[in-house]
Protein backbone atom coordinates (compact mmCIF):
# COMPACT_ATOMS: atom_id res chain seq x y z
CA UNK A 1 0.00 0.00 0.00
CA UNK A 2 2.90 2.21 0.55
CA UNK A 3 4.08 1.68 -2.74
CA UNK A 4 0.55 2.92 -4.19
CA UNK A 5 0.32 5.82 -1.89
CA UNK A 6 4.39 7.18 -3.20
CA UNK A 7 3.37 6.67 -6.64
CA UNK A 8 -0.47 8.83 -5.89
CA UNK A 9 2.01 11.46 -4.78
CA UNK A 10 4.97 11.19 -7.33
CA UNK A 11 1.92 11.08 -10.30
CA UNK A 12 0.14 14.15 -8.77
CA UNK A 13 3.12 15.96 -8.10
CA UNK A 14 3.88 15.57 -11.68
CA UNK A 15 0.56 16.62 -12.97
CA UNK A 16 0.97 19.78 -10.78
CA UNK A 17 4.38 21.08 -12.20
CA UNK A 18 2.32 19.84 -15.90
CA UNK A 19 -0.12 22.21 -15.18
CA UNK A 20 2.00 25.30 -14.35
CA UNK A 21 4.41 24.35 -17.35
CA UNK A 22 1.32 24.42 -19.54
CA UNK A 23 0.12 27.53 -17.60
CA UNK A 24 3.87 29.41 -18.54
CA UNK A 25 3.78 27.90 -21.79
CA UNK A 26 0.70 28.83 -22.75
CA UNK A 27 1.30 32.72 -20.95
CA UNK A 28 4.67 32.76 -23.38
CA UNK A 29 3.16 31.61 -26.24
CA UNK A 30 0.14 34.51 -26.15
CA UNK A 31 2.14 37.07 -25.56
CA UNK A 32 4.46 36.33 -28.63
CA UNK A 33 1.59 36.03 -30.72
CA UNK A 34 0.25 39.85 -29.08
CA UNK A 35 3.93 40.81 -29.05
CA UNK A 36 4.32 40.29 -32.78
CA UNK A 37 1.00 41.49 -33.90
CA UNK A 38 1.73 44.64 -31.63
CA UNK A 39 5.60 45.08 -33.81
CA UNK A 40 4.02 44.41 -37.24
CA UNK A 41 1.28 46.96 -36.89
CA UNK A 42 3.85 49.24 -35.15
CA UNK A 43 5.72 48.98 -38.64
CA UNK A 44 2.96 48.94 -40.88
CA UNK A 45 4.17 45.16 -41.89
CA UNK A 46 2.04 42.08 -41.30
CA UNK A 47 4.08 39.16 -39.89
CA UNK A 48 2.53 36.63 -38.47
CA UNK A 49 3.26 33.65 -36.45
CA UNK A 50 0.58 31.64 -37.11
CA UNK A 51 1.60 28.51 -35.16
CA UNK A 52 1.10 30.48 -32.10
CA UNK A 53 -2.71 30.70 -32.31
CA UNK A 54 -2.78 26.78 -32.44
CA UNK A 55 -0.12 25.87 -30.12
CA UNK A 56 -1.93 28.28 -27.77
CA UNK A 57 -5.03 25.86 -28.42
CA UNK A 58 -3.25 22.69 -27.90
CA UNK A 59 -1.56 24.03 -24.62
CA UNK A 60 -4.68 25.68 -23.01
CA UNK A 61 -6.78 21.95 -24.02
CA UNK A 62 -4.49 19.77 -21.95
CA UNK A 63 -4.11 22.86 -19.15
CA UNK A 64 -8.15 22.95 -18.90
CA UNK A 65 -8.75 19.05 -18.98
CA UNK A 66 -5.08 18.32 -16.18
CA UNK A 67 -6.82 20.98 -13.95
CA UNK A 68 -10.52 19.88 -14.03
CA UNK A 69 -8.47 16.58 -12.90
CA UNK A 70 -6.89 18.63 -10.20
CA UNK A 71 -10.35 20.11 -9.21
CA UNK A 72 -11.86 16.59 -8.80
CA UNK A 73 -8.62 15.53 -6.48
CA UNK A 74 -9.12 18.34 -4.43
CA UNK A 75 -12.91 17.85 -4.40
CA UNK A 76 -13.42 21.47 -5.88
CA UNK A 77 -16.54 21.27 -8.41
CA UNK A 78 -19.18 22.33 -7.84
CA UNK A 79 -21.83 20.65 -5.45
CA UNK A 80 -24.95 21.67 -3.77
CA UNK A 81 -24.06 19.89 -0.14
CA UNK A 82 -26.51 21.69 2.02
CA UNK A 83 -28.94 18.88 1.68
CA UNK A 84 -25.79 16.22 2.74
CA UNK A 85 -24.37 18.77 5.61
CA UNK A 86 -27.78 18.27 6.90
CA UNK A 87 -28.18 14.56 6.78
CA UNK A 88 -26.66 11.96 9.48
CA UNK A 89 -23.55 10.28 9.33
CA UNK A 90 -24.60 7.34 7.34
CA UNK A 91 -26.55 9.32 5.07
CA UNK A 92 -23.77 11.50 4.13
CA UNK A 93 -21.13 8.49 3.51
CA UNK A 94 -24.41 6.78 1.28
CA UNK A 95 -24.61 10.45 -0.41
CA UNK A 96 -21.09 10.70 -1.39
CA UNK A 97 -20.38 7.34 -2.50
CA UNK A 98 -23.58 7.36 -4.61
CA UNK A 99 -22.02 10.99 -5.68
CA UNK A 100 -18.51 9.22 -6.54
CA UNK A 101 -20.74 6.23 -8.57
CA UNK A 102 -22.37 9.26 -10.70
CA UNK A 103 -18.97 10.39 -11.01
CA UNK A 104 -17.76 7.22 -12.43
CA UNK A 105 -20.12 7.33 -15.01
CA UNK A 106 -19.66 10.13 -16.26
CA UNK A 107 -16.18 9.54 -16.31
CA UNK A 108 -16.62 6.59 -18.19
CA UNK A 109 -18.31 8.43 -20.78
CA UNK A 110 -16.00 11.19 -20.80
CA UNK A 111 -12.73 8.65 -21.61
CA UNK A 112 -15.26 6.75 -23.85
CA UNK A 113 -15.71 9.22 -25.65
CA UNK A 114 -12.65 10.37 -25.71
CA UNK A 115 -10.44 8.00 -26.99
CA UNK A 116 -13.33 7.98 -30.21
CA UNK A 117 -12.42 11.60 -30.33
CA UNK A 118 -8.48 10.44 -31.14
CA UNK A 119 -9.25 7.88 -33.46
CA UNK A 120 -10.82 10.44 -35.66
CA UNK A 121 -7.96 13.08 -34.52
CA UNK A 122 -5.55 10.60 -36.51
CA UNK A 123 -7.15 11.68 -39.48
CA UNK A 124 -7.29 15.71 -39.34
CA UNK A 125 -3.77 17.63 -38.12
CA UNK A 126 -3.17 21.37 -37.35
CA UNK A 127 -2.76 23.65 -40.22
CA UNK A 128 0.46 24.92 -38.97
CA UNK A 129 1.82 22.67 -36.51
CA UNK A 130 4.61 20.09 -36.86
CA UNK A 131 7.07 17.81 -35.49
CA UNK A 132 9.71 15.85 -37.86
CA UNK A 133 8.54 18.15 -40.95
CA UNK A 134 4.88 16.66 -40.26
CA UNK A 135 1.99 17.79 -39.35
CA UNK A 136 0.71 17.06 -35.78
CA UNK A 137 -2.45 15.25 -35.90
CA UNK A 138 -5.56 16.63 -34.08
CA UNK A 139 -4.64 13.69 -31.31
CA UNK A 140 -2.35 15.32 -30.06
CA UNK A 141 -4.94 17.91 -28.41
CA UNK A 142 -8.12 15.32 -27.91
CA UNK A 143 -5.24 13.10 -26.23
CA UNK A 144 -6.17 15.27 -23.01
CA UNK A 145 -9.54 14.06 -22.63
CA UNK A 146 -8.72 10.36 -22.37
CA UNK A 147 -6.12 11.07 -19.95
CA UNK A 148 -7.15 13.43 -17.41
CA UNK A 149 -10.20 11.05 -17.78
CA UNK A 150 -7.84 8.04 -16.21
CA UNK A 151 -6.47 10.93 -13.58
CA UNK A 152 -10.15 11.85 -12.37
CA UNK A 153 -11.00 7.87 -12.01
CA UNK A 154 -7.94 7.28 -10.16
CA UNK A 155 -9.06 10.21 -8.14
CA UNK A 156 -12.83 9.34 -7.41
CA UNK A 157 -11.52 5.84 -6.62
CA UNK A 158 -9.28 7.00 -3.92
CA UNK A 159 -12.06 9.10 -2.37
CA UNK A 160 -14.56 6.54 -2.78
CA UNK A 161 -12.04 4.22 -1.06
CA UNK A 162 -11.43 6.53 1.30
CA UNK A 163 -14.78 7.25 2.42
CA UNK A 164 -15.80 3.34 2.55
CA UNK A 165 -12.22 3.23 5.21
CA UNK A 166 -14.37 5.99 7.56
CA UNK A 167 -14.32 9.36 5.76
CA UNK A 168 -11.28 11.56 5.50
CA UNK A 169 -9.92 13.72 2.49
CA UNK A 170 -6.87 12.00 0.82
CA UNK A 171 -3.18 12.39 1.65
């Protein structure tokens, strides 16, 4: 069990610093692309970086779908828990695990979903991103939904096991 909890820690850790790269990236990125548009009207020549607008894309996608998987960890979507504050002990372990089995589901849907959404990826790419002189496949960007899906399930599993072991938020 030790083993499990290090790795929890080591995995979240990582998505953490992911998230803040993502968040710098992305930051950098925009400002180039504002940067450059500010220069080229500044002297009367367009340039344009056009990559910029879809590497933005691509970095904010996996920033918004790593964090939503960061917001279910830390149990911070939104809930209307004035009707479980209210109920007894028993009803409010029953409420929250039949919470985390709604949870599941759509989870389930969301990586179903989502791993449909990268088969079809394979066949479109960006316009203007590449990697090895070719273009980067849509994938790359629906890739985020699958994954953060596996990170939220991992997540709702923990607090569902956690709240079968007596309650508790996770370590």
């Amino acid at each position: 069990m030790k083993v499990f909890v290090k790795l929890h820690r080591a995995l979240n850790r990582l998505e953490v610093w992911a998230v803040v790269a993502l968040m710098l990236a992305c930051v950098a990125v925009i400002l180039l692309q504002i940067v450059d548009t500010w220069i080229s009207r500044l002297f009367d020549e367009y340039h344009s970086h056009a990559w910029t607008q879809e590497l933005a894309l691509l970095l904010f996608v996996w920033l918004v779908f790593l964090g939503a998987s960061l917001g279910v960890q830390a149990r911070a979507h939104f809930g209307i828990d004035l009707v479980v504050k209210a109920l007894p002990a028993g009803g409010r372990r029953a409420a929250t695990l039949l919470a985390a089995l709604a949870m599941l589901l759509v989870i389930g849907v969301l990586i179903a979903f989502g791993v449909e959404l990268c088969a079809d990826g394979l066949k479109q790419t960006f316009s203007t991103l590449s990697l090895f002189g070719r273009r980067l496949p849509r994938t790359t960007a629906y890739l985020a939904i699958p994954v953060s899906g596996a990170l939220m399930l991992r997540y709702v599993l923990i607090l569902a096991w956690q709240e079968l072991r007596g309650g508790g938020r996770p370590s």
